[in-house]
Protein backbone atom coordinates (compact mmCIF):
# COMPACT_ATOMS: atom_id res chain seq x y z
CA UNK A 1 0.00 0.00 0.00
CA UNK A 2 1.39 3.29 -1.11
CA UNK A 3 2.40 6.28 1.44
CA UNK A 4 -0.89 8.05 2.68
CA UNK A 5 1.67 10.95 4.01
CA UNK A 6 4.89 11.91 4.90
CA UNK A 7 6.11 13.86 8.16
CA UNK A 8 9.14 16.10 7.11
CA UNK A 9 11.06 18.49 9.56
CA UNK A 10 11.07 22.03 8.40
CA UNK A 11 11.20 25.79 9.73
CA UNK A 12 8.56 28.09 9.44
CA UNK A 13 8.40 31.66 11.01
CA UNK A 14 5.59 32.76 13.57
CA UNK A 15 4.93 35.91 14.81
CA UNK A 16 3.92 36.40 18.47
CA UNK A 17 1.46 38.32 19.59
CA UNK A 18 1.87 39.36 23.27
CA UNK A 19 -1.38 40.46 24.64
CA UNK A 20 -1.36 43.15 27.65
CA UNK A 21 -4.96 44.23 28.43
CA UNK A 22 -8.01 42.39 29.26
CA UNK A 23 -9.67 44.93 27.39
CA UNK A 24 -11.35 43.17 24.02
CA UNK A 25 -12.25 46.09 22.66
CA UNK A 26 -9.35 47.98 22.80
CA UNK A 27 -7.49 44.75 21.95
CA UNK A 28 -9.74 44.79 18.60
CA UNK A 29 -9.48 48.12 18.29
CA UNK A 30 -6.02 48.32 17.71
CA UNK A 31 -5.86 44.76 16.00
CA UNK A 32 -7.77 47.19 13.15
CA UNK A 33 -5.05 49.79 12.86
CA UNK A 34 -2.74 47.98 12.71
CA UNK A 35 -4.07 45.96 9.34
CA UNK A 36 -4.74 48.89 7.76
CA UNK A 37 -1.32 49.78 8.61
CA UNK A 38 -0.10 46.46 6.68
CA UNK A 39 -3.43 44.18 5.06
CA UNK A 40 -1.10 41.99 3.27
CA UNK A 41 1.12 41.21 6.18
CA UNK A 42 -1.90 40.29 8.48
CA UNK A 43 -3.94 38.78 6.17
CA UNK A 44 -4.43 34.95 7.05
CA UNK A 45 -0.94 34.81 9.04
CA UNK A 46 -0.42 32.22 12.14
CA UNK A 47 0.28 33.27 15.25
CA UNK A 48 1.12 32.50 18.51
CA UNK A 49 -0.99 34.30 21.21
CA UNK A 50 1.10 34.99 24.29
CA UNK A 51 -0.39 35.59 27.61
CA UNK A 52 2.10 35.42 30.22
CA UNK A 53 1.57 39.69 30.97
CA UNK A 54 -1.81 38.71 32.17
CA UNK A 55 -0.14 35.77 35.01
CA UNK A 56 -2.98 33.85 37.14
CA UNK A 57 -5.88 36.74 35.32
CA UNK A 58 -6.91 34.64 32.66
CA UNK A 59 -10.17 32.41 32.28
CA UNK A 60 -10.96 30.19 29.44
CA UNK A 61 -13.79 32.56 28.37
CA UNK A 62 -11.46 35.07 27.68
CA UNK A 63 -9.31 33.28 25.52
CA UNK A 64 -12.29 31.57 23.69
CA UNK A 65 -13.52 35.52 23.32
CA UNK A 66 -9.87 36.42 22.30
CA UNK A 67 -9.59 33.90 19.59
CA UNK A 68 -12.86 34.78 18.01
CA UNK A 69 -11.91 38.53 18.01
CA UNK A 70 -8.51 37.35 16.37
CA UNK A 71 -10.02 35.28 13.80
CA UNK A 72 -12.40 37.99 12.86
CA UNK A 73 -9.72 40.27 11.47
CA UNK A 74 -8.19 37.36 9.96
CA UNK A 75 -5.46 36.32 12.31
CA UNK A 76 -4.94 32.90 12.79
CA UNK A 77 -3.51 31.86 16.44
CA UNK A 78 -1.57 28.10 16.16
CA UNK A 79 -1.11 28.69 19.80
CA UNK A 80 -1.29 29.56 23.23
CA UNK A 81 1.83 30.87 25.71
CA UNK A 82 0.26 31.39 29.58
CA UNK A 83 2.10 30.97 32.96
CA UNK A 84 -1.10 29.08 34.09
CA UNK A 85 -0.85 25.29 34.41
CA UNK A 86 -4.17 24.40 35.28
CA UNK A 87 -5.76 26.67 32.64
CA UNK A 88 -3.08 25.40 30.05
CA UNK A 89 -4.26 21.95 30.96
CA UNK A 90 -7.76 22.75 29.90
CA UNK A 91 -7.29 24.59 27.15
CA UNK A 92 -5.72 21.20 25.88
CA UNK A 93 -8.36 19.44 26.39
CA UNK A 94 -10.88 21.93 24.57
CA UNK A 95 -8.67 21.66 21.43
CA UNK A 96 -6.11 24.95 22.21
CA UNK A 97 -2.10 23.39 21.23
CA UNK A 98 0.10 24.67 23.68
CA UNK A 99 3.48 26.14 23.19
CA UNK A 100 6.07 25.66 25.70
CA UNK A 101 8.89 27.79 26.69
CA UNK A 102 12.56 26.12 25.52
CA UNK A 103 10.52 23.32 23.66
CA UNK A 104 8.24 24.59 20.84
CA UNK A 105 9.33 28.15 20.91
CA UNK A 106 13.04 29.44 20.22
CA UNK A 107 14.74 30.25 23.38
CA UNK A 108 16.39 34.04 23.98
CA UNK A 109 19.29 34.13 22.80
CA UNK A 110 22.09 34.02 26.22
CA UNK A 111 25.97 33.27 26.58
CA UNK A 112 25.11 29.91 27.20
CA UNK A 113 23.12 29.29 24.15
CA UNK A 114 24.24 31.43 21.11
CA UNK A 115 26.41 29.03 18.52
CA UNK A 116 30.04 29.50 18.53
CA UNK A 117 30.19 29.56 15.17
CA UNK A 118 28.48 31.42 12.92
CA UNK A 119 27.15 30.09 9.26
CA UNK A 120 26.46 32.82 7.15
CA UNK A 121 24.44 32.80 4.05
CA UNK A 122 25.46 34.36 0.88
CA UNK A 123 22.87 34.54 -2.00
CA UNK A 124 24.20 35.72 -4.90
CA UNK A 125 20.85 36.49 -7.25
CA UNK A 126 17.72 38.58 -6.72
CA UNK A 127 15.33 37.07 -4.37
CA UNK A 128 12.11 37.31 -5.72
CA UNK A 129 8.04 37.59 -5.06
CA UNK A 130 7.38 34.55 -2.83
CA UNK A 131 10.71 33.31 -1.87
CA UNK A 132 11.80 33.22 1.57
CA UNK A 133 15.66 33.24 2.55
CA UNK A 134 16.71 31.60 6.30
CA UNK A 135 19.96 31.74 7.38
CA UNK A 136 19.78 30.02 11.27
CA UNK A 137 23.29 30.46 12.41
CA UNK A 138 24.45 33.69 11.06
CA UNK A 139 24.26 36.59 8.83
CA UNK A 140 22.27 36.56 5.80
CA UNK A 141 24.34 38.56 2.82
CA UNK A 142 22.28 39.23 -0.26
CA UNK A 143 24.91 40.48 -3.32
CA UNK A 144 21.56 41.70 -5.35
CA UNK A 145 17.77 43.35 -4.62
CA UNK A 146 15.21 42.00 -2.91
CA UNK A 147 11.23 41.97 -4.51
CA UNK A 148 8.60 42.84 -3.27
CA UNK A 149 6.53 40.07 -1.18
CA UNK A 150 10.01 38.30 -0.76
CA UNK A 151 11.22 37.88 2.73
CA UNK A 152 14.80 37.51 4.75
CA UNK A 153 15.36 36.03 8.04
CA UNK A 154 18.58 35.59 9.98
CA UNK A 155 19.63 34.83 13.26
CA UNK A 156 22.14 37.45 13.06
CA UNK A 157 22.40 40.49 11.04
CA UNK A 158 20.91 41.24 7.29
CA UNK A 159 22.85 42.56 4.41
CA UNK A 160 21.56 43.47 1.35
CA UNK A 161 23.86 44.97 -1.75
CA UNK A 162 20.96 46.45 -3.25
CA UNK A 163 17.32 47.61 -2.95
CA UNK A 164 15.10 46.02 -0.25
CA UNK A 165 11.51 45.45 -0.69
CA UNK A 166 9.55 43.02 1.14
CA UNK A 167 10.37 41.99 4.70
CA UNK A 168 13.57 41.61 6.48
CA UNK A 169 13.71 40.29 9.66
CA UNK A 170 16.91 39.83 11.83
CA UNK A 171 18.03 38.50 15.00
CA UNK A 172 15.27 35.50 15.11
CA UNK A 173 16.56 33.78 18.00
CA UNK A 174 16.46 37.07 20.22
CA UNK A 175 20.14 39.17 19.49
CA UNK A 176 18.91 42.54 20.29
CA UNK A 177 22.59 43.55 18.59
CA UNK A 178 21.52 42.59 15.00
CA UNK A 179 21.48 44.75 12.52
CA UNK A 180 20.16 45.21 8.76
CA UNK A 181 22.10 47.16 5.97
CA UNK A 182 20.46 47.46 2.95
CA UNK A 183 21.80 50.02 -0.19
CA UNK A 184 18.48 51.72 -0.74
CA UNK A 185 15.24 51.14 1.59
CA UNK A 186 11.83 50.20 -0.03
CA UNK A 187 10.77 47.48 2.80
CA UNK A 188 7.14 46.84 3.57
CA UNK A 189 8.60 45.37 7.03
CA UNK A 190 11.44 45.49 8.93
CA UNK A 191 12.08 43.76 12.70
CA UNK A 192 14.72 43.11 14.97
CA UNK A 193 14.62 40.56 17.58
CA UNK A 194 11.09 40.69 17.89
CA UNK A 195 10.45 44.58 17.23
CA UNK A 196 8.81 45.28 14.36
CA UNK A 197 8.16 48.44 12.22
CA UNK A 198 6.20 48.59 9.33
CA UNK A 199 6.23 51.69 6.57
CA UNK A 200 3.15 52.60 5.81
CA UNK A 201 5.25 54.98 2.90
CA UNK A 202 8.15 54.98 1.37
CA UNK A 203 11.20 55.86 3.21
CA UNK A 204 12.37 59.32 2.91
CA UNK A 205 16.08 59.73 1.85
CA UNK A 206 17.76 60.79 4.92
CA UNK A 207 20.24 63.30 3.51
CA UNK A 208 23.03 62.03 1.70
CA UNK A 209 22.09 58.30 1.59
CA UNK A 210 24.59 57.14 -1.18
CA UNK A 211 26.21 54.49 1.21
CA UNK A 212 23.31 53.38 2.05
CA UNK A 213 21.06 52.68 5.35
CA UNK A 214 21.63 50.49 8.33
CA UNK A 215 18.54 49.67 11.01
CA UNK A 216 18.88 48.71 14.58
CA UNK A 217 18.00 48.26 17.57
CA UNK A 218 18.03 51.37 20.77
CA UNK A 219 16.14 51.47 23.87
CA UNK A 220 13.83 48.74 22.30
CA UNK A 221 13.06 51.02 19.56
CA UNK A 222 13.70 50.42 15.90
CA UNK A 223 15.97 53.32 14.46
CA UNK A 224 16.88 54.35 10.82
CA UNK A 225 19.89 55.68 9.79
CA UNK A 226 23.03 56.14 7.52
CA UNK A 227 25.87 54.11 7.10
């Protein structure tokens, strides 16, 4: 009898969303800015809801009320984060996966964890509409442009020897130090361990930007500026 299916290891990218108010309808309120901000980037994308800010606050009716305010506005949660045992426990059993610190989620990025060695990636040609480029164990060095609806991710910094469109996200595995550098700056989306900003327009040339642009990270903030 032939294979029904096939399990295969992989690495896909979630974005977390850390909820901080018990407040729905701000919480929906808000959801609504910001995908008018971005429709494209929060249009049917997975998350993973986290709910540790909230502690021992939390009831299941919230979360069932959460999740349908979520999948309203098109957001898809995979998962639940929550400090709460118990209430994890039952949220199992009514059908809710579970993600664990250190087990299904990356863990920050400390002395005793970051690789010794890095492995960067060097790509060599455009990457175009659709593709997405990991590099897990270093920088991620792009010799050409970047399209639009292409995206980067790196566990350390971001280089890109040309125009970048799409997203770009560095320092997945938590390095607040990472950094992107990009010739010219046409990105939809742009984060940073964890911080994201998204351009609603086109960046403005910030004086003479002939060397190009670099992005990091200060005071939590994401900041723009020459190279």
């Amino acid at each position: 009898m032939p294979a029904a299916f096939q399990i295969k290891g992989s690495l896909f990218t979630l974005s977390v969303l850390q909820i901080l108010s018990k407040d729905l309808d701000d919480i929906e309120k808000q959801i609504t800015t910001k995908i008018k901000q971005a429709p494209q980037f929060f249009n049917n994308t997975p998350m993973v809801v986290e709910l540790n800010a909230l502690a021992t606050e939390l009831t299941l009716e919230f979360i069932e009320n959460l999740t349908a305010v979520l999948k309203k506005h098109t957001l898809l949660p995979v998962g639940f984060r929550l400090l709460d045992n118990n209430l994890a426990e039952i949220l199992q059993t009514k059908g809710f996966p579970i993600f664990k610190e250190g087990k299904n989620m990356p863990a920050p990025v400390t002395p005793a964890n970051k690789v010794s060695t890095s492995q960067h990636k060097i790509i060599e040609t455009r990457v175009r509409s659709g593709q997405q480029v990991i590099s897990q164990q270093g920088d991620l060095i792009v010799l050409s442009s970047v399209s639009s609806g292409a995206e980067l991710l790196a566990s350390g910094n971001i280089h890109v020897y040309g125009t970048l469109r799409g997203r770009a996200i560095a320092g997945l595995d938590g390095d607040t130090n990472a950094r992107i550098f990009c010739h010219k700056l046409e990105a939809d989306l742009v984060s940073i361990a964890g911080q994201y900003k998204i351009f609603e327009e086109p960046v403005q040339a910030l004086g003479n930007d002939n060397n190009g642009y670099q992005i990091q990270l200060k005071d939590g903030t994401i900041m723009i500026g020459l190279i």
